[in-house]
N, C-alpha and C. Protein backbone atom coordinates (compact mmCIF):
# COMPACT_ATOMS: atom_id res chain seq x y z
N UNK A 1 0.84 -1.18 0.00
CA UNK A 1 0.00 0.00 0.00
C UNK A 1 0.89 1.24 0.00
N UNK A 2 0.07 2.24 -0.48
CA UNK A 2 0.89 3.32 -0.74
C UNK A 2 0.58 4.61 0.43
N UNK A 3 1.23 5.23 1.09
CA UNK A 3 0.85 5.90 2.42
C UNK A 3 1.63 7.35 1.31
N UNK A 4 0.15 8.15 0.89
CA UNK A 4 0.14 9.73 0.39
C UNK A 4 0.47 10.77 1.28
N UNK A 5 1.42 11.47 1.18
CA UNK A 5 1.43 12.65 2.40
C UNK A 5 0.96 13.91 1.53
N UNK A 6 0.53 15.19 2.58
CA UNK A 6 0.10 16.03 2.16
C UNK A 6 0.30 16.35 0.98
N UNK A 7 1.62 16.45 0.89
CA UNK A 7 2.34 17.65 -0.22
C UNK A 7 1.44 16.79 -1.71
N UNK A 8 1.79 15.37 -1.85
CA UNK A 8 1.36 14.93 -3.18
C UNK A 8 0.20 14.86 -3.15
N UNK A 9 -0.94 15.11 -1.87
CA UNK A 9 -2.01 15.15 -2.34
C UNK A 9 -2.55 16.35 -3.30
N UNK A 10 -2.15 17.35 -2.43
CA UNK A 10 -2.25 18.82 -3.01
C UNK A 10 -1.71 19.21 -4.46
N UNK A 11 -0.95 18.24 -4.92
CA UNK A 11 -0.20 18.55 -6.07
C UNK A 11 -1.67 17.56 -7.11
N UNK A 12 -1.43 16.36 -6.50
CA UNK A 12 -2.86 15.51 -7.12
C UNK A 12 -3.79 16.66 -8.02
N UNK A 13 -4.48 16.90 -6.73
CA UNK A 13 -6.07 17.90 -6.24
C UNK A 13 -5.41 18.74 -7.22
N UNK A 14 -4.65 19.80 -7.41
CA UNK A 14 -4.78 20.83 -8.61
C UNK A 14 -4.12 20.24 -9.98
N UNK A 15 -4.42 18.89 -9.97
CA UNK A 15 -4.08 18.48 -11.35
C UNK A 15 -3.49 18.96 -12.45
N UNK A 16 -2.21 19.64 -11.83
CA UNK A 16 -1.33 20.14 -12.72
C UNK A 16 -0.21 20.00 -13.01
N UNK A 17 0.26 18.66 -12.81
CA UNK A 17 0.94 17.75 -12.80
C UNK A 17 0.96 16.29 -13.23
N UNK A 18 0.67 16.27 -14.44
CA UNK A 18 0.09 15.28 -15.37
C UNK A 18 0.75 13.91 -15.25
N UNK A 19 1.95 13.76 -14.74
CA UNK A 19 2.88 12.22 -14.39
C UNK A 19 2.30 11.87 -12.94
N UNK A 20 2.64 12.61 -11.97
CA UNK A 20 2.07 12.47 -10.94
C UNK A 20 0.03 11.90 -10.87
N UNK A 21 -0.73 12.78 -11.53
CA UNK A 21 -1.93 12.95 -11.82
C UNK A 21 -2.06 11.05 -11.89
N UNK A 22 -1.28 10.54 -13.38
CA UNK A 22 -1.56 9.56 -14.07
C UNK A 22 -1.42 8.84 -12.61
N UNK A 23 0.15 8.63 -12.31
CA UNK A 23 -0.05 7.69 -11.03
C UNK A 23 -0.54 7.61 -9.93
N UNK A 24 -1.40 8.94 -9.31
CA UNK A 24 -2.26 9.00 -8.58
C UNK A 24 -3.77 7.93 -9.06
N UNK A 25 -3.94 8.52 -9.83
CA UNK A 25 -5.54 8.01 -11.06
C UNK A 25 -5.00 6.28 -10.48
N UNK A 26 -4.22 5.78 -11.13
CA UNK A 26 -3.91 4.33 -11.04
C UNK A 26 -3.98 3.61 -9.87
N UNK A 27 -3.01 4.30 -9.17
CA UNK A 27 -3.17 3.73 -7.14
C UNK A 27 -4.14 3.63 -6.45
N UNK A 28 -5.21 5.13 -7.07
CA UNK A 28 -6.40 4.92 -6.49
C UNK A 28 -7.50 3.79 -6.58
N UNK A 29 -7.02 3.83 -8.09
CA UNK A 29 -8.27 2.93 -9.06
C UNK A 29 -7.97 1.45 -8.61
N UNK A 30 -6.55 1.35 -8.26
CA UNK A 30 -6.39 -0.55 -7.36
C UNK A 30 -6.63 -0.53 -5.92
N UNK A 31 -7.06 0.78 -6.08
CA UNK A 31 -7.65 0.68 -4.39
C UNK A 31 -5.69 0.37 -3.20
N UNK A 32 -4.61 1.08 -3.45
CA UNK A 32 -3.54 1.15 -3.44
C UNK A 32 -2.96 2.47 -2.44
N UNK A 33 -4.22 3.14 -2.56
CA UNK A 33 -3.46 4.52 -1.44
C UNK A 33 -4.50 4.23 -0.47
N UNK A 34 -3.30 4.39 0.95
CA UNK A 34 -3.93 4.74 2.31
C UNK A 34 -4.82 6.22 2.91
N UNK A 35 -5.93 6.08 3.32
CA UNK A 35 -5.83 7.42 3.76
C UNK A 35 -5.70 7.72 5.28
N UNK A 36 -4.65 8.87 5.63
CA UNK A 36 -4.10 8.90 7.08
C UNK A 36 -4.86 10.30 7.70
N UNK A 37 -5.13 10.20 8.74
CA UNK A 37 -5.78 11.29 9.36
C UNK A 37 -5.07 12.31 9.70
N UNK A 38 -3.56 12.10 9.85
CA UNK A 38 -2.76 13.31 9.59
C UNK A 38 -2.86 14.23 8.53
N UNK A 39 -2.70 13.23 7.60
CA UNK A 39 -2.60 13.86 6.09
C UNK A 39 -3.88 14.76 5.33
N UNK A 40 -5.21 13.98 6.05
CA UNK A 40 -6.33 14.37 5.60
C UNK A 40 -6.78 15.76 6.65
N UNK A 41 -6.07 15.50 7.66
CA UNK A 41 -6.34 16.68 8.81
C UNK A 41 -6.02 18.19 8.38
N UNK A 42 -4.63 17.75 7.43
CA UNK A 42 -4.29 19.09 6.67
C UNK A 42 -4.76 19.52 5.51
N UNK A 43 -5.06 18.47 4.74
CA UNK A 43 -5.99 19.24 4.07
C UNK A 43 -7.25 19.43 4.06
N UNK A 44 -7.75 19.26 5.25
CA UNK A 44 -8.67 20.11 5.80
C UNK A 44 -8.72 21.43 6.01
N UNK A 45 -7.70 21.57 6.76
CA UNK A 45 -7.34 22.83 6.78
C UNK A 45 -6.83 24.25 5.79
N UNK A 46 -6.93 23.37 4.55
CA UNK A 46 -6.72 24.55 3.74
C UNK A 46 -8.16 24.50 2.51
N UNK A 47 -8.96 23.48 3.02
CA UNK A 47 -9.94 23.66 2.06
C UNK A 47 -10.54 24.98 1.84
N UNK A 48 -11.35 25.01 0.91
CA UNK A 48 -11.96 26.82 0.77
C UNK A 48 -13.40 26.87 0.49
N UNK A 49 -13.88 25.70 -0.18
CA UNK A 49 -15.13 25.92 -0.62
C UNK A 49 -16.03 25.03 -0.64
N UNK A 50 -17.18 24.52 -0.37
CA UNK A 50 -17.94 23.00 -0.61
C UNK A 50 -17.52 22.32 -1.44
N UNK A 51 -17.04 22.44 -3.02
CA UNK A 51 -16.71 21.77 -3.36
C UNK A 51 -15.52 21.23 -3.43
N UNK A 52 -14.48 21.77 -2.64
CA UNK A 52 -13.05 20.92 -2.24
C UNK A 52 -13.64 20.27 -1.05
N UNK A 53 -14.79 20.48 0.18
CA UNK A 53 -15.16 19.90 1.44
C UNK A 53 -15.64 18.42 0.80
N UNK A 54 -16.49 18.64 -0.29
CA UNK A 54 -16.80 17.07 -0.71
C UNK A 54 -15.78 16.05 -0.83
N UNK A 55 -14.67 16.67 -1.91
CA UNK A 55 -13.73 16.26 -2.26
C UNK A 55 -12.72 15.06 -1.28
N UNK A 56 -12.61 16.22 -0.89
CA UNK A 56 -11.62 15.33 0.36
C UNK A 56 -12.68 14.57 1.30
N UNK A 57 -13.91 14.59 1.60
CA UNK A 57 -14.71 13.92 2.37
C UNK A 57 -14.92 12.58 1.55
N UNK A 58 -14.73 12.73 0.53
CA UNK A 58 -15.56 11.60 -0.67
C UNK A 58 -13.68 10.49 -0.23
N UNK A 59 -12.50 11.05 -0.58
CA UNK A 59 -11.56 10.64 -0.10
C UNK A 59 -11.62 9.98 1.02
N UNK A 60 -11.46 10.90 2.05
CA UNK A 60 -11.57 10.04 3.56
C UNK A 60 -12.18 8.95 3.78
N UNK A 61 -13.55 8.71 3.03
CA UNK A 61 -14.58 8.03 3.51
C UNK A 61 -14.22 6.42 2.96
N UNK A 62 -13.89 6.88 1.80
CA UNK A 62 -13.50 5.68 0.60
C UNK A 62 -11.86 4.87 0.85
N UNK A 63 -11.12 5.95 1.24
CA UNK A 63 -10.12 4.52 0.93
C UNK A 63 -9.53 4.29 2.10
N UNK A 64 -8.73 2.84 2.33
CA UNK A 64 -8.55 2.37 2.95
C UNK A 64 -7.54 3.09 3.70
N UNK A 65 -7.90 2.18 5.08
CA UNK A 65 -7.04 2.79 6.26
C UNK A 65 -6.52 2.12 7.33
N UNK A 66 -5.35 2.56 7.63
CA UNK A 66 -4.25 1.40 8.76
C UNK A 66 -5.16 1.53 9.64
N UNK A 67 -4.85 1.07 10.89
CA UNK A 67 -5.03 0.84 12.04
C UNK A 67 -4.30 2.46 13.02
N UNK A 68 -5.21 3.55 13.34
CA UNK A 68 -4.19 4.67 14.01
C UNK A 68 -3.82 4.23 15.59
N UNK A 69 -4.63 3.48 16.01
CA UNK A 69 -4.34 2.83 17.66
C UNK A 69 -3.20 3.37 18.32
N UNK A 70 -2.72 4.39 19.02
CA UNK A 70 -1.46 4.83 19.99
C UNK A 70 -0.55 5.60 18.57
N UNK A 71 -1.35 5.76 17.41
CA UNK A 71 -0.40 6.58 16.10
C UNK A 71 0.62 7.51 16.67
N UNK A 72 -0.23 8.17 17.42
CA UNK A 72 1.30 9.58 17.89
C UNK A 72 1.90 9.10 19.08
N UNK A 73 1.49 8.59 19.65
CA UNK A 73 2.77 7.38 20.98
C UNK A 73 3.71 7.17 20.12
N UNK A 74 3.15 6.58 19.12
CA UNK A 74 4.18 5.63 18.32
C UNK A 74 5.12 6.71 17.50
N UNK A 75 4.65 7.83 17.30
CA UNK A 75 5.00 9.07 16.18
C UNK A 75 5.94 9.58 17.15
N UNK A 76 5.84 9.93 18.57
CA UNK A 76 6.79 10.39 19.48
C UNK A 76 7.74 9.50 20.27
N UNK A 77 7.78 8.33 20.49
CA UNK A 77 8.63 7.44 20.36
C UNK A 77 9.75 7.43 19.18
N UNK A 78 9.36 7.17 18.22
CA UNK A 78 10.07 7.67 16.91
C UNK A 78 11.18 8.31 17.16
N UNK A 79 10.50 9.65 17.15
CA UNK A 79 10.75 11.30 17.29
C UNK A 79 11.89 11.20 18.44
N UNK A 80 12.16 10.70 19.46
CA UNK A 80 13.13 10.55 20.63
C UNK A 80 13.87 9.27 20.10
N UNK A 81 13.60 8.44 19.48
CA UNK A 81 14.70 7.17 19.13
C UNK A 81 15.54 8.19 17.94
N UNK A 82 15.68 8.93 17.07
CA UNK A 82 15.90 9.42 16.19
C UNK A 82 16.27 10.62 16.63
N UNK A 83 16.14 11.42 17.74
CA UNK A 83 16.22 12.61 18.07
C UNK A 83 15.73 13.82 17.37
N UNK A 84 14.53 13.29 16.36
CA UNK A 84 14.18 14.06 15.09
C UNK A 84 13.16 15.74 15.95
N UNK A 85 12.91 15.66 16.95
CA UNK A 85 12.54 16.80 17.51
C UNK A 85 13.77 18.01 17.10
N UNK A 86 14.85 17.51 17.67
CA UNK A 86 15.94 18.35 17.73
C UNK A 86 16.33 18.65 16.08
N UNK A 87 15.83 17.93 15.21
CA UNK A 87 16.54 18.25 13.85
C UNK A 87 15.29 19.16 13.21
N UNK A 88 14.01 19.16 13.80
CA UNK A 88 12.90 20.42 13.13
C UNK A 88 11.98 19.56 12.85
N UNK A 89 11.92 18.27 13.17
CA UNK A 89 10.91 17.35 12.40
C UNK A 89 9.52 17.30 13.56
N UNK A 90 8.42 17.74 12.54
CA UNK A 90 7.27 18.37 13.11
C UNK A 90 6.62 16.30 13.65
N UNK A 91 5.94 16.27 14.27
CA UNK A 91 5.13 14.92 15.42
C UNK A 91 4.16 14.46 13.67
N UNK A 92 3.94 15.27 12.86
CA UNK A 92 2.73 14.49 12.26
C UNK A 92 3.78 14.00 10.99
N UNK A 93 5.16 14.73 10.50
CA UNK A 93 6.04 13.70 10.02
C UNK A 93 6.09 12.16 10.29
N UNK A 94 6.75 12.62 11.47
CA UNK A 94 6.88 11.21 12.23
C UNK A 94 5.75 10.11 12.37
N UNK A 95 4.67 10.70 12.08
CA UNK A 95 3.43 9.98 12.47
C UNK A 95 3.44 9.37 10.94
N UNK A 96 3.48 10.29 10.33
CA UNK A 96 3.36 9.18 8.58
C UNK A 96 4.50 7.70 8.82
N UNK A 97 5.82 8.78 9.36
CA UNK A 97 6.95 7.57 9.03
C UNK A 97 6.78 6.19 9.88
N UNK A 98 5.78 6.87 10.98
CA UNK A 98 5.39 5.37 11.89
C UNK A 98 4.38 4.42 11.42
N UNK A 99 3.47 5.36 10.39
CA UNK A 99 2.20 4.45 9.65
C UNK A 99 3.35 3.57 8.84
N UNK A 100 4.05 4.28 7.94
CA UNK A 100 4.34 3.62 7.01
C UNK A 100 5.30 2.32 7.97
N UNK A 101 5.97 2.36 8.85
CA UNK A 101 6.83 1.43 8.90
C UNK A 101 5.82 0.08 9.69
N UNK A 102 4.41 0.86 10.52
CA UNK A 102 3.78 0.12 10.96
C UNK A 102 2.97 -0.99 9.79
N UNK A 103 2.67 -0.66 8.87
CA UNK A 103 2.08 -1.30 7.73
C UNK A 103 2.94 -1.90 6.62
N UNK A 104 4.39 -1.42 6.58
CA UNK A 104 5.52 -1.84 6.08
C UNK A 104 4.88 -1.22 4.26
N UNK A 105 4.37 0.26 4.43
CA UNK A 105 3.87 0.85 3.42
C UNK A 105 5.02 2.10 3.06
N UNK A 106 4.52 1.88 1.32
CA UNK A 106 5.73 2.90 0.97
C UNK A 106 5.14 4.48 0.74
N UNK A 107 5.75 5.50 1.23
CA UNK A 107 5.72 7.13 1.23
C UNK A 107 5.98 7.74 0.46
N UNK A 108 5.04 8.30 -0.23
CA UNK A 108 5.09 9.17 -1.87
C UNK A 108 5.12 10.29 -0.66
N UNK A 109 5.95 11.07 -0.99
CA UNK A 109 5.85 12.44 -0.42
C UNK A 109 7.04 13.75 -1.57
N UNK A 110 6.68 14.87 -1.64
CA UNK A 110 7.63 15.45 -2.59
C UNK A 110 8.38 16.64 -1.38
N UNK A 111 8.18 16.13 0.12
CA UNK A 111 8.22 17.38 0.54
C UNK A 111 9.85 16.44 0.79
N UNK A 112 11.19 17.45 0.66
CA UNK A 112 11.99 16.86 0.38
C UNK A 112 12.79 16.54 2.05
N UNK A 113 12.64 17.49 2.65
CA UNK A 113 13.10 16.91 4.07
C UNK A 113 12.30 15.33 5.10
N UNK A 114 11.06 15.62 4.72
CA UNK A 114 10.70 14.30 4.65
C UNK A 114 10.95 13.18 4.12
N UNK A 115 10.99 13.61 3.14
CA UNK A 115 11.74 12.36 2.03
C UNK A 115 13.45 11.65 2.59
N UNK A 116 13.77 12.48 2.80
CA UNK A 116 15.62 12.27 3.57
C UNK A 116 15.51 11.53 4.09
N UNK A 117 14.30 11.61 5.85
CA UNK A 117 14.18 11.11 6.58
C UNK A 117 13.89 9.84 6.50
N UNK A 118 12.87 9.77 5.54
CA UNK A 118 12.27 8.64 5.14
C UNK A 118 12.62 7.64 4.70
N UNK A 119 14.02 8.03 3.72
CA UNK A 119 14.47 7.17 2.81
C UNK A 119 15.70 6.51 4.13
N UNK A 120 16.66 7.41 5.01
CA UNK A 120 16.77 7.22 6.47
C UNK A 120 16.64 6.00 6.87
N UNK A 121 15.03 6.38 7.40
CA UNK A 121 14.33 5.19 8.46
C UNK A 121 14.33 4.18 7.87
N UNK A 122 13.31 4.35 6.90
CA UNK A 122 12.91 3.28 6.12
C UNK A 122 13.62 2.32 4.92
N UNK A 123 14.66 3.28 4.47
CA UNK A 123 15.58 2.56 3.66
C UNK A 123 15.42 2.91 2.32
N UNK A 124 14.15 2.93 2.14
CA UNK A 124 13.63 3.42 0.67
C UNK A 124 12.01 3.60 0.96
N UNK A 125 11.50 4.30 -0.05
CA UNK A 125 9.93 5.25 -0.35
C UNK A 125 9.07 4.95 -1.31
């Protein structure tokens, strides 16, 4: 399974990014992307209008989802095994990098300090 972080959703959603777009379209359509309540939490927060509120609601509702049980225990645990507090790394980072390692799922993300980390922990993305 594929664990989406913000940044590529947002790039998705304004479909202006036609390589990305295609392999979004595909992951979805095998039923292949996770949806994380971190990830969806933020883009909540920048929605603007009913029809992005559907959008991402129609998302949330539909695709599949890990198990969040103790998610940010597990996200701040992390965060102190790694000392990643001290390097700038925000708790809902860490919370993806704990889904993903909890589900042994790989992290499309374009945000590139995440990505470091990620590739880091996890070895590869």
């Amino acid at each position: 399974m594929i664990l989406v972080d913000t940044s590529v959703w947002i790039e998705f959603l304004k479909g202006k990014t036609p390589e990305l777009t295609d392999k979004m379209v595909l992951e979805l359509r095998n039923r292949n992307v996770l949806a994380a309540s971190p990830v969806f939490g933020e883009l909540w927060q920048g929605v603007k209008n009913d029809r992005e509120k559907s959008i991402i609601d129609t998302y949330w509702r539909n695709l599949p989802k890990e198990d969040e049980t103790e998610l940010f225990i597990e996200a701040g645990k992390l965060s102190n095994q790694y000392q990643l507090f001290n390097k700038g790394v925000g708790l809902i980072d860490c919370a993806l990098i704990s889904l993903a390692i909890k589900g042994n799922n790989q992290l499309w993300t374009l945000d590139k300090k995440l990505l470091t980390l990620a590739e880091e922990i996890l070895g590869v993305v």
